[in-house]
N, C-alpha and C. Protein backbone atom coordinates (compact mmCIF):
# COMPACT_ATOMS: atom_id res chain seq x y z
N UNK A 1 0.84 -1.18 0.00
CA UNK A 1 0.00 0.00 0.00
C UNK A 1 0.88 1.24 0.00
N UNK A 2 0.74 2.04 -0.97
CA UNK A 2 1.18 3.54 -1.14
C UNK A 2 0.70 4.21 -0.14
N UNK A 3 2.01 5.02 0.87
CA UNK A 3 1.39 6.03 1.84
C UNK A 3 1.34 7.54 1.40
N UNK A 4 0.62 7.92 1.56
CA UNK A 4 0.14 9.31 0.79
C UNK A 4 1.40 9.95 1.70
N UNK A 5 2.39 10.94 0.71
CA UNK A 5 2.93 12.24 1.20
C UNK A 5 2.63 13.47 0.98
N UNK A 6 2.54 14.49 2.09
CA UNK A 6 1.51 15.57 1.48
C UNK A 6 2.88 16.71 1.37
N UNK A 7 3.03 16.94 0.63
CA UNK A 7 4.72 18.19 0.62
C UNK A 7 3.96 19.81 0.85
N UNK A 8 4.92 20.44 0.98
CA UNK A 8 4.56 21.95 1.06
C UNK A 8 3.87 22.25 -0.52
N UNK A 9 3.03 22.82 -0.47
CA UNK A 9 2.40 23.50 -1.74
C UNK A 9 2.26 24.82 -1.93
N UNK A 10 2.55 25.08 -3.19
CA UNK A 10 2.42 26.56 -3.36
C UNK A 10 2.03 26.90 -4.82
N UNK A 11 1.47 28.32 -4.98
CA UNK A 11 0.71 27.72 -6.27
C UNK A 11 2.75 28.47 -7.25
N UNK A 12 2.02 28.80 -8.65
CA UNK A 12 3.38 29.17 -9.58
C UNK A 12 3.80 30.33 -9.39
N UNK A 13 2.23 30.99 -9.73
CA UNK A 13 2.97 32.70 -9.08
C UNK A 13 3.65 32.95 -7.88
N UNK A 14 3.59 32.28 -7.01
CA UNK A 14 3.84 32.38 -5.50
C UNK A 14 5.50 31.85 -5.65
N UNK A 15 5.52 30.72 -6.80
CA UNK A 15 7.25 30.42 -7.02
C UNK A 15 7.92 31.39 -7.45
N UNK A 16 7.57 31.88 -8.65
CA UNK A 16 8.36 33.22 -9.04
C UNK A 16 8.35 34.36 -8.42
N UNK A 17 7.40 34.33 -6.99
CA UNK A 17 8.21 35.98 -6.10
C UNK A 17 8.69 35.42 -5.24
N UNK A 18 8.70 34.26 -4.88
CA UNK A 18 9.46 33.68 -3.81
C UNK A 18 11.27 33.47 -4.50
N UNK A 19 11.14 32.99 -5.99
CA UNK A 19 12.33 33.16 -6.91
C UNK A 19 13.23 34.31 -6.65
N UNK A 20 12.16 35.69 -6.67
CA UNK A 20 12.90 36.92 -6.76
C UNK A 20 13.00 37.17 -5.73
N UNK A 21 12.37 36.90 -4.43
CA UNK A 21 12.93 37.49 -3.44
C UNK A 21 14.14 36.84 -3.30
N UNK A 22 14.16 35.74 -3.35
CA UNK A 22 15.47 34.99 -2.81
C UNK A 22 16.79 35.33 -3.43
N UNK A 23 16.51 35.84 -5.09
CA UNK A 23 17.29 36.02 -5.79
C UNK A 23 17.84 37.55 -5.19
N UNK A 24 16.99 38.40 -5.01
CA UNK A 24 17.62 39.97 -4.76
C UNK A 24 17.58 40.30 -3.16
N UNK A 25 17.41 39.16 -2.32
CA UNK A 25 18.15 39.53 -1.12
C UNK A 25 18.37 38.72 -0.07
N UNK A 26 18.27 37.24 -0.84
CA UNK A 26 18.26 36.25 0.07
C UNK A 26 17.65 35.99 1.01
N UNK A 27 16.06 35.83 0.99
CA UNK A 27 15.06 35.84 1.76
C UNK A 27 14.47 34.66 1.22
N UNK A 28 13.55 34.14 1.87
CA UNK A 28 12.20 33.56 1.94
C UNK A 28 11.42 33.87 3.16
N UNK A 29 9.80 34.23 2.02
CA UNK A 29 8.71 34.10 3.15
C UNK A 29 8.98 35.59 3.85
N UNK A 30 9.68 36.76 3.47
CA UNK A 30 10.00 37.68 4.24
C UNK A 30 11.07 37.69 5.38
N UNK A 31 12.07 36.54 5.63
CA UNK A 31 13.08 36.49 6.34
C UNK A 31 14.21 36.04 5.64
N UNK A 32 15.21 36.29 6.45
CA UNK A 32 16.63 35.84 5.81
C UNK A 32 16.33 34.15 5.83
N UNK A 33 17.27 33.60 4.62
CA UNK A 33 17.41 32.25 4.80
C UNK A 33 17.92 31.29 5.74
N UNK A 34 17.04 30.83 6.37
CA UNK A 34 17.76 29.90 7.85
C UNK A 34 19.15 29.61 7.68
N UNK A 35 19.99 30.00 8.19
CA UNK A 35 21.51 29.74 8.14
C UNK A 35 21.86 27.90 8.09
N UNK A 36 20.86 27.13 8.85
CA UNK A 36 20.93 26.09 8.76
C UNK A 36 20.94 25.36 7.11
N UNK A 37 20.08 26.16 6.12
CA UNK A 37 20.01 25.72 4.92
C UNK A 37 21.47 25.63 4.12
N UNK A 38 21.76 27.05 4.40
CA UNK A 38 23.51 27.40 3.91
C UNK A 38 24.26 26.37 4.34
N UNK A 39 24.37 26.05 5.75
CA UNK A 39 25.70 25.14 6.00
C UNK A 39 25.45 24.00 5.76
N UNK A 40 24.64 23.46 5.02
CA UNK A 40 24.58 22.16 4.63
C UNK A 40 25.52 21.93 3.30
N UNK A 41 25.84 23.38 2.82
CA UNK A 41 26.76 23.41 1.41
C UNK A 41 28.16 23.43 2.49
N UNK A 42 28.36 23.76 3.65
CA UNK A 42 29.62 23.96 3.86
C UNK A 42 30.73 22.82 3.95
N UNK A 43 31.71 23.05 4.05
CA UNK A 43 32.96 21.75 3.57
C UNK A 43 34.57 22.47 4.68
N UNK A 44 34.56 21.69 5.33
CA UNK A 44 35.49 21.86 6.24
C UNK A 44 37.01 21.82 5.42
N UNK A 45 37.69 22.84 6.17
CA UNK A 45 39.04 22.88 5.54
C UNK A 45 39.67 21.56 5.59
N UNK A 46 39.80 20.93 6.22
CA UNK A 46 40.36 19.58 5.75
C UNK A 46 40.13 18.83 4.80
N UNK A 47 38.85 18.80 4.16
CA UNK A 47 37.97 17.95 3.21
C UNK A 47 38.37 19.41 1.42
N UNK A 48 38.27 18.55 0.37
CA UNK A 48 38.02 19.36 -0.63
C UNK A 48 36.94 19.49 -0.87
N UNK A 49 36.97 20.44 -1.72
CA UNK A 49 35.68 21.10 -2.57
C UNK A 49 35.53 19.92 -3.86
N UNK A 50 34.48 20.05 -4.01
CA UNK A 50 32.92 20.58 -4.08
C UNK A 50 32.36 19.66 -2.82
N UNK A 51 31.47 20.74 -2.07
CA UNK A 51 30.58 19.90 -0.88
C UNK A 51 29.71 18.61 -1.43
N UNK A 52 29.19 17.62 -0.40
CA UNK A 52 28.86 16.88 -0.55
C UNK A 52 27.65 17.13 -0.64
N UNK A 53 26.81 17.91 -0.38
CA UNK A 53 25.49 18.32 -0.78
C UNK A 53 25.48 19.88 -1.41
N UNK A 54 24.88 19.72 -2.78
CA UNK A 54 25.06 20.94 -3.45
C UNK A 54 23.58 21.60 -3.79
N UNK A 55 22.26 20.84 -3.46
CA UNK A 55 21.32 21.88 -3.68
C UNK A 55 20.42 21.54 -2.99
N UNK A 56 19.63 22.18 -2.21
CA UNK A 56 18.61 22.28 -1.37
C UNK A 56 17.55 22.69 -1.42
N UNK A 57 16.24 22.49 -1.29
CA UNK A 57 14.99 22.82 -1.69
C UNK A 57 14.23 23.61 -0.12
N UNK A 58 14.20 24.78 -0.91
CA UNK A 58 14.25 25.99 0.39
C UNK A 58 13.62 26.16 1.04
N UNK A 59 12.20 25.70 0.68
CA UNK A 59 11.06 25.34 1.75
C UNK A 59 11.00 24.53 2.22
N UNK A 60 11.50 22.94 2.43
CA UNK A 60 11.36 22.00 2.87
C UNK A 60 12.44 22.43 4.33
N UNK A 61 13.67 22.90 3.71
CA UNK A 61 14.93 23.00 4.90
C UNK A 61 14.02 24.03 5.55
N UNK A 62 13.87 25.00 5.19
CA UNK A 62 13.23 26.15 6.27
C UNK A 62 12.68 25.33 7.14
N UNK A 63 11.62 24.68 6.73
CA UNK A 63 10.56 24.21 7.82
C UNK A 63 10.95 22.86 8.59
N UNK A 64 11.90 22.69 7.92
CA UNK A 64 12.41 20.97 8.52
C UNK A 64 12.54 21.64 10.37
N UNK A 65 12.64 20.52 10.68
CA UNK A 65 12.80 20.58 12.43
C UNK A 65 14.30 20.40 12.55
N UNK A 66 15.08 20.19 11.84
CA UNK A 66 17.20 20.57 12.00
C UNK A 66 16.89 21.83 12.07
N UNK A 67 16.25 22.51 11.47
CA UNK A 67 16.42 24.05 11.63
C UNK A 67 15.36 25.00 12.67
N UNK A 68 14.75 24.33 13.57
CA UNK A 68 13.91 24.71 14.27
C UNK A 68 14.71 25.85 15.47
N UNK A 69 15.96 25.89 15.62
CA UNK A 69 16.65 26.61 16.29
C UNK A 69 16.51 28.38 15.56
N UNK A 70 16.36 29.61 16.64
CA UNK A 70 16.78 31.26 16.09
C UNK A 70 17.63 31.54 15.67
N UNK A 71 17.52 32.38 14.84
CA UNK A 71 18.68 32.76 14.00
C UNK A 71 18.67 34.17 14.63
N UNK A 72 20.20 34.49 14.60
CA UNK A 72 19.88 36.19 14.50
C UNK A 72 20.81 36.88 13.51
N UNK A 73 20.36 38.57 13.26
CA UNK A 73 21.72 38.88 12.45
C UNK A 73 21.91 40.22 13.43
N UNK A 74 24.12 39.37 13.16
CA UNK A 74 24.54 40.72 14.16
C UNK A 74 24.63 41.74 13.22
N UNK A 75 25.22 43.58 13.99
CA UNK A 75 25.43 44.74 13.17
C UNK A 75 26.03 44.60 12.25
N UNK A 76 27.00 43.74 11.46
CA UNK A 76 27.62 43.50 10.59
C UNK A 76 26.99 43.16 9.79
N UNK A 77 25.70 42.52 9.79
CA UNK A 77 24.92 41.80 8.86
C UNK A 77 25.22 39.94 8.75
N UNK A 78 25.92 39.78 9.49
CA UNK A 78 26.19 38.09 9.13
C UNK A 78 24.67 37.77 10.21
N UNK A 79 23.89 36.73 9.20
CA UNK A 79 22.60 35.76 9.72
C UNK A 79 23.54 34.33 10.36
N UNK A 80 23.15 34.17 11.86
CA UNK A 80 24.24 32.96 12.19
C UNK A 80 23.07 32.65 13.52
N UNK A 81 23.61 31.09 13.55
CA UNK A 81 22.51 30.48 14.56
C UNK A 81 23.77 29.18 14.94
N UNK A 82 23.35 28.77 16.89
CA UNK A 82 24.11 28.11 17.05
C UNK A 82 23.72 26.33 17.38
N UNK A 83 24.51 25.64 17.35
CA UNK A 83 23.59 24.43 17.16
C UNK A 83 24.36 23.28 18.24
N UNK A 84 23.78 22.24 18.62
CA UNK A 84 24.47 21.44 19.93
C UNK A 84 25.47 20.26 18.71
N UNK A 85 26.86 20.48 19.15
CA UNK A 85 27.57 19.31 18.24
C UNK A 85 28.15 18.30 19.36
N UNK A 86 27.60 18.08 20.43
CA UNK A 86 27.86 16.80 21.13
C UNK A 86 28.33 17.46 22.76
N UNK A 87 28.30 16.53 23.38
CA UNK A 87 29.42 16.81 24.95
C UNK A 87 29.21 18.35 25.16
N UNK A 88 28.26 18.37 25.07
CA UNK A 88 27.85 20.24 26.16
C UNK A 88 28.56 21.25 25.23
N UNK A 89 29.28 21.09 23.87
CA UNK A 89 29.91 22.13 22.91
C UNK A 89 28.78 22.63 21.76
N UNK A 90 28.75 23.85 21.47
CA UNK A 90 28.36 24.39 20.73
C UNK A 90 29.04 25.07 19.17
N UNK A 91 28.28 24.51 18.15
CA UNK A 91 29.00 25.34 16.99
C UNK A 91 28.18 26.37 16.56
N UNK A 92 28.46 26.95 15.75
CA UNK A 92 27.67 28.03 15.17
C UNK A 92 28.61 28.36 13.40
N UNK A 93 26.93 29.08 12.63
CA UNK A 93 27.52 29.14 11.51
C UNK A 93 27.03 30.45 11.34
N UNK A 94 27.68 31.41 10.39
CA UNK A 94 26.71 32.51 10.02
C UNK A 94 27.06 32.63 8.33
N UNK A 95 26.07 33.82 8.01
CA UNK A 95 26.83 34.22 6.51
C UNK A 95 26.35 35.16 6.05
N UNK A 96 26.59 36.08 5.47
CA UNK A 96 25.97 37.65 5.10
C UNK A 96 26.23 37.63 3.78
N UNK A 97 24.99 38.42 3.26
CA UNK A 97 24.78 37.92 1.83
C UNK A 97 25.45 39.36 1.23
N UNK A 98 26.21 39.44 -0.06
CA UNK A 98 27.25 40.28 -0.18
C UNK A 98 27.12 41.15 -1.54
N UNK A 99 25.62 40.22 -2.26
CA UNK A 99 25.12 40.63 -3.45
C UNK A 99 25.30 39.56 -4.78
N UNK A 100 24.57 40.04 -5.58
CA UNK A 100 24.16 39.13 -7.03
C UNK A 100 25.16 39.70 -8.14
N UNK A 101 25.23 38.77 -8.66
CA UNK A 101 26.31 39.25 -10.04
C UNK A 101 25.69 39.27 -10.80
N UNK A 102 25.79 39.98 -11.95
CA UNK A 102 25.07 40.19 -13.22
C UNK A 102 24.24 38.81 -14.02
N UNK A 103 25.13 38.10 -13.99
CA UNK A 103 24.51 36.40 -14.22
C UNK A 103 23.63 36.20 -13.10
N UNK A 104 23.60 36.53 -11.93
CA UNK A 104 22.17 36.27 -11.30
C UNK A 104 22.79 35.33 -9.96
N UNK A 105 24.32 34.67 -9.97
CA UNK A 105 24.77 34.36 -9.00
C UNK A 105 24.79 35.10 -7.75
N UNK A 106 24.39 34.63 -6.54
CA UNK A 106 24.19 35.27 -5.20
C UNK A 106 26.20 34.89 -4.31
N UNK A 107 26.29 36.33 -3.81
CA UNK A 107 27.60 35.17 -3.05
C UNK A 107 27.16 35.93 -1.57
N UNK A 108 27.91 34.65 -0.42
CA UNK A 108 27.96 34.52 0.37
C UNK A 108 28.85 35.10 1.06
N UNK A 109 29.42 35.16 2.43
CA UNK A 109 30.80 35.17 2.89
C UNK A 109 30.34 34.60 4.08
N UNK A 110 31.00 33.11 4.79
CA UNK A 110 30.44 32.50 5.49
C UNK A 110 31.60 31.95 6.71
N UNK A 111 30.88 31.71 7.84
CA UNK A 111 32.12 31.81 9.17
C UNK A 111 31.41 30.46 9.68
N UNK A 112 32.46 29.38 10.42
CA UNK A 112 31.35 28.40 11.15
C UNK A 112 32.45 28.22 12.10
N UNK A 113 32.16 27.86 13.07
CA UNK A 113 32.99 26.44 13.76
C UNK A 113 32.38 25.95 14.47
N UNK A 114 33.09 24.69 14.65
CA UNK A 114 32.40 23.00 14.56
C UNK A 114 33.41 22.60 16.31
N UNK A 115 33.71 23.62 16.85
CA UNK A 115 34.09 23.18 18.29
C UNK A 115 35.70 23.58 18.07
N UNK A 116 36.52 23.69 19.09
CA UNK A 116 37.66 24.11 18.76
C UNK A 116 37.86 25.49 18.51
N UNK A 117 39.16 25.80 18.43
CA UNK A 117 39.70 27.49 18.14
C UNK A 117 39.11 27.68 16.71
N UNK A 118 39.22 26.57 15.75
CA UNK A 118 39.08 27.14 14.02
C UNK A 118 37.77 27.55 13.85
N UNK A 119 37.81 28.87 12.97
CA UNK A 119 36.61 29.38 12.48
C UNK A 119 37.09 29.64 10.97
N UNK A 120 36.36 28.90 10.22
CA UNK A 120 36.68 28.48 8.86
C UNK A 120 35.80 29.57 7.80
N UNK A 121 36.23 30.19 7.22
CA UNK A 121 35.88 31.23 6.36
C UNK A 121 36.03 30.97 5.04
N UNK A 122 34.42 31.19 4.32
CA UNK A 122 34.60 30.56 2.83
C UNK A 122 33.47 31.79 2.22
N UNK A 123 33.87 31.87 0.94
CA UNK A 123 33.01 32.59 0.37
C UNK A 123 31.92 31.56 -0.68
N UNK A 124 30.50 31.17 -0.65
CA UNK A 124 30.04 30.48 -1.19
C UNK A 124 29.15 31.05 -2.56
N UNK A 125 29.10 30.29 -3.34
CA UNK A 125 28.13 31.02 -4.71
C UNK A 125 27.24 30.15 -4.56
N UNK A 126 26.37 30.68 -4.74
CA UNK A 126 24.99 30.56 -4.93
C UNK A 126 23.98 30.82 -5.82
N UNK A 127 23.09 29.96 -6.60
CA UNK A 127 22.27 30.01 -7.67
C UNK A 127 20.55 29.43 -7.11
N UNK A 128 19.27 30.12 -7.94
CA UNK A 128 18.18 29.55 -7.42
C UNK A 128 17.57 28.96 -8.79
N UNK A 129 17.03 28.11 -8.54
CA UNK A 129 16.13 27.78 -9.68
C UNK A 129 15.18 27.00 -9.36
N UNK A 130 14.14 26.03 -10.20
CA UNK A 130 12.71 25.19 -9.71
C UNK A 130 13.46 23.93 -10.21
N UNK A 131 12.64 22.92 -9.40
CA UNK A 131 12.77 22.08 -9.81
C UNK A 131 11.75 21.14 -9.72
N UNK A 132 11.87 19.79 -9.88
CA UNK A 132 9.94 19.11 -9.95
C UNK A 132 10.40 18.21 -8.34
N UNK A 133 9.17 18.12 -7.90
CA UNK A 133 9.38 16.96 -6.43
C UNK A 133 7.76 16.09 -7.07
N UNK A 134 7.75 15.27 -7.03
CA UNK A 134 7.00 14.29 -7.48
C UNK A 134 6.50 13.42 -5.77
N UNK A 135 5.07 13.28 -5.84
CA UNK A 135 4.15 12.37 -4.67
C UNK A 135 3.43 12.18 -5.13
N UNK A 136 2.55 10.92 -4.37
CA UNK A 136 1.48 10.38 -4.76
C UNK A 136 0.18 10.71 -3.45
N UNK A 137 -0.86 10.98 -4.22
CA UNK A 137 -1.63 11.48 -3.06
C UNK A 137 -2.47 10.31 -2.63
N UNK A 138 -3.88 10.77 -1.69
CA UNK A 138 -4.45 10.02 -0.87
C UNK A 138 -4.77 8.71 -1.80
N UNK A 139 -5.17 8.87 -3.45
CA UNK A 139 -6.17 7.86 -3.60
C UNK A 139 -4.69 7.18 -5.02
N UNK A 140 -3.04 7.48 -4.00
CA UNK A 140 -2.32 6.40 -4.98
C UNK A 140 -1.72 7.33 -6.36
N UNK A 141 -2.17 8.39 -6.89
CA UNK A 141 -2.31 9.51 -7.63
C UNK A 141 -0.96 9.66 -7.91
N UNK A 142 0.10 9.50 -8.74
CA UNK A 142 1.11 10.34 -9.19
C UNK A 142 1.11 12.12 -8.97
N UNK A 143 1.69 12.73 -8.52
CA UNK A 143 1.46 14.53 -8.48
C UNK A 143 2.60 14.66 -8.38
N UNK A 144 2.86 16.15 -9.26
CA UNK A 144 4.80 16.43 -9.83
C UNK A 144 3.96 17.97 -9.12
N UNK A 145 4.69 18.55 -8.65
CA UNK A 145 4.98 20.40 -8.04
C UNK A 145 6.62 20.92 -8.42
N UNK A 146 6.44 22.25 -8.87
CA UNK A 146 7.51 22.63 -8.97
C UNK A 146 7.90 23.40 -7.57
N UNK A 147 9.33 23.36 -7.23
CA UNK A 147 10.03 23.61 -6.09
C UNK A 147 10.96 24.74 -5.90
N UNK A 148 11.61 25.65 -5.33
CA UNK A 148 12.36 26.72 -5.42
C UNK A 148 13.58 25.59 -4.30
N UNK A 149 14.79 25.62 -5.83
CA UNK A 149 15.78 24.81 -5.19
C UNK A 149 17.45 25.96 -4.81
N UNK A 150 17.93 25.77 -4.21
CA UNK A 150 19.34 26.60 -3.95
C UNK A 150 19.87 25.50 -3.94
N UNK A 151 21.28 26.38 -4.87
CA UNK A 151 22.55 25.01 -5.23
C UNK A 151 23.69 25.98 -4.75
N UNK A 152 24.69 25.58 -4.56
CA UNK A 152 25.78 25.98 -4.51
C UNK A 152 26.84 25.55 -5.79
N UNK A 153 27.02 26.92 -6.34
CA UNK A 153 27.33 26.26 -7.86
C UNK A 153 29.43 26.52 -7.64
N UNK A 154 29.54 27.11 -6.18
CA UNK A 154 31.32 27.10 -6.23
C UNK A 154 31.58 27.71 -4.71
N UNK A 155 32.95 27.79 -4.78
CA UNK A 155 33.42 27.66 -3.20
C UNK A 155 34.67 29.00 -2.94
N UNK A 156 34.62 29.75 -2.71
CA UNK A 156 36.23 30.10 -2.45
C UNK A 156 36.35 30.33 -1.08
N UNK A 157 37.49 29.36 -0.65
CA UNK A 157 38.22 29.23 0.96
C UNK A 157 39.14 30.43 0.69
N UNK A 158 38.80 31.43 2.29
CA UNK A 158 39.39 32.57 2.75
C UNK A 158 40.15 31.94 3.75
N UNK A 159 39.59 30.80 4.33
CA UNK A 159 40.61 30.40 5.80
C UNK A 159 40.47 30.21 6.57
N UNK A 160 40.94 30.06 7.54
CA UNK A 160 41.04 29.99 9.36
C UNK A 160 41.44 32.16 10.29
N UNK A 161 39.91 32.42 10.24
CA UNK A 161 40.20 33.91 10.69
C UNK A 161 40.30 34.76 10.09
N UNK A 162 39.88 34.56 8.32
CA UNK A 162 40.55 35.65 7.42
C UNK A 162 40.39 37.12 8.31
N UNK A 163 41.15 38.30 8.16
CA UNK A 163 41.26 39.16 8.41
C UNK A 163 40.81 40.32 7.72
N UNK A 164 40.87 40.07 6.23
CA UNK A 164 40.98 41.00 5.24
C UNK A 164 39.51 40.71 4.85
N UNK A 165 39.02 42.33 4.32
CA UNK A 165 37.15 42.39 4.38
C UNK A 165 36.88 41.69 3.15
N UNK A 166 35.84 41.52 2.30
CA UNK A 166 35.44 40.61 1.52
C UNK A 166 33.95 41.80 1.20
N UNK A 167 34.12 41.98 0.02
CA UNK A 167 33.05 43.04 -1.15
C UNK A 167 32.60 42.43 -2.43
N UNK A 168 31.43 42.48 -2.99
CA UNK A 168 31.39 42.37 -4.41
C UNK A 168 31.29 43.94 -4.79
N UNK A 169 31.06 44.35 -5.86
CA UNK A 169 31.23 45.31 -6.61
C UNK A 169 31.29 44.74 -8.26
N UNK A 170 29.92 45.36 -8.96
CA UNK A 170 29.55 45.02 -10.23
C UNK A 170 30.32 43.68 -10.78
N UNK A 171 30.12 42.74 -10.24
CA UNK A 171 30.33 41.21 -10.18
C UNK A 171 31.84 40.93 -9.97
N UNK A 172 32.57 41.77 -9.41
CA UNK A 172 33.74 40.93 -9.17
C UNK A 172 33.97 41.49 -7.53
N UNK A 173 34.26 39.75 -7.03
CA UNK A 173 34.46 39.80 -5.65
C UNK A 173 35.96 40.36 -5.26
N UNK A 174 36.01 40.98 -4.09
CA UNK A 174 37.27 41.75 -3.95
C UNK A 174 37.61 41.02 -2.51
N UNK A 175 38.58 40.52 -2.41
CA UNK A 175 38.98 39.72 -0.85
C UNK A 175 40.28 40.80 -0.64
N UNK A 176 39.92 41.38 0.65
CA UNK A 176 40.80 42.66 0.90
C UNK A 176 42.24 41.87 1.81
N UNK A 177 43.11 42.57 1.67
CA UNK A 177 44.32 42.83 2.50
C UNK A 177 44.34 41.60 3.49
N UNK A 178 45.16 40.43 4.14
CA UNK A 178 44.96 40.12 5.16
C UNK A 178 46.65 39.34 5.15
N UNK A 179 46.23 38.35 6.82
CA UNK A 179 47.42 37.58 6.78
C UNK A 179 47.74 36.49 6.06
N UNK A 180 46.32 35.76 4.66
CA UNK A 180 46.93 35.40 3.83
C UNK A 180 47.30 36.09 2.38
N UNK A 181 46.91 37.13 1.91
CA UNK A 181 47.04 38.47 0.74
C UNK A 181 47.75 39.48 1.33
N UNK A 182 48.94 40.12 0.43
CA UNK A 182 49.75 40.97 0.31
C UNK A 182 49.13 42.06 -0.19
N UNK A 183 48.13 41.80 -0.92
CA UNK A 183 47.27 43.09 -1.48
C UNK A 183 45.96 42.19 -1.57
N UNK A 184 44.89 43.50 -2.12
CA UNK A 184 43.28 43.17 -2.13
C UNK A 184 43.75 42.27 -4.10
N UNK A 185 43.28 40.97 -3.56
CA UNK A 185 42.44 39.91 -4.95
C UNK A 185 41.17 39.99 -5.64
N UNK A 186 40.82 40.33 -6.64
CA UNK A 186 39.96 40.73 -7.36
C UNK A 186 39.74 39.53 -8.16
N UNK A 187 38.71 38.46 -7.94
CA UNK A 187 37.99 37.87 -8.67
C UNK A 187 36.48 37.92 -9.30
N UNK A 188 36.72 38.03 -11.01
CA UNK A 188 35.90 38.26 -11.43
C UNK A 188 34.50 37.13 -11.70
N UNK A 189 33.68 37.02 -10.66
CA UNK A 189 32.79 35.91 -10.89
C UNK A 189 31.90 36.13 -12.39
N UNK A 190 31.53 37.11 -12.73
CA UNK A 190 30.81 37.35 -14.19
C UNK A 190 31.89 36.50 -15.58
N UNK A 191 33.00 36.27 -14.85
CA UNK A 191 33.79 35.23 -16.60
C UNK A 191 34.28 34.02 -15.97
């Protein structure tokens, strides 16, 4: 016997402003994106890139119960929430959204640690698009909905503490001055 799954629903129009909000300021639903959604792209400096999970379906994580914990954002603007990683220690992740590039890529600049002195600093890219989630309803029914999915389409590691500030500006990211750069790096995400 087929058990009916009932998923979040929403009608189409409601996908495409939920699209644009997410796209021009990293919101859903009128709030920042649960930080919990983001660090599921994150990848610890020891491990390489590309993360092991690269796209996420933004309403399901919002509402999932992993993310049932507050978020807040400090004066700086980083959205960060902290979470229990075992034996009475706490990690926490945050990430402040830094703007869209002309192609429509969102970037990140993102801080976590996972217990210990290291606080691992990565700048993440980010893309939105739909995608289909397929269930079967009460009476056995095949049903396809389209979904508002976030991928993480690339990665750039700043480090352990970067120092030096981190800007976009008309699509190229600028990673300023620090103790790993001799001068500000200018990568152009638009080529």
């Amino acid at each position: 016997m087929l058990s009916a799954l009932t998923p979040f629903t929403f009608a189409e129009t409601d996908l495409s402003k939920r699209m644009k909000a997410a796209e021009d300021g990293f919101t859903f639903e009128g709030k920042a994106i649960h930080p919990g959604c983001v660090r599921r792209f994150n990848v610890g400096l020891a491990d390489s890139e590309p993360p092991i999970v690269r796209s996420v379906d933004v309403e399901a994580c919002v509402a999932s119960n992993e993310n049932y914990m507050e978020f807040k954002t400090s004066d700086r603007g980083y959205v960060s929430y902290e979470y229990d990683i075992g034996e009475g220690e706490k990690g926490y992740f945050a990430y402040k959204y830094l703007g869209t590039t002309k192609e429509g890529t969102l970037a990140l600049d993102t801080m976590s640690n996972e217990g210990g002195t290291l606080v691992s600093m990565t700048v993440m890219l980010i893309d939105f698009d739909t995608g289909e989630y397929s269930f079967f309803d009460d009476e056995g029914k095949k049903k396809t909905e389209k979904r508002l999915i976030m991928s993480c389409v690339g990665q750039i590691t700043r480090g352990d503490r970067d120092s030096g500030t981190v800007t976009l500006k008309e699509g190229k990211l600028i990673l300023g001055k620090s103790q790993y750069r001799d001068k500000d790096e200018v990568i152009d995400l638009d080529n």
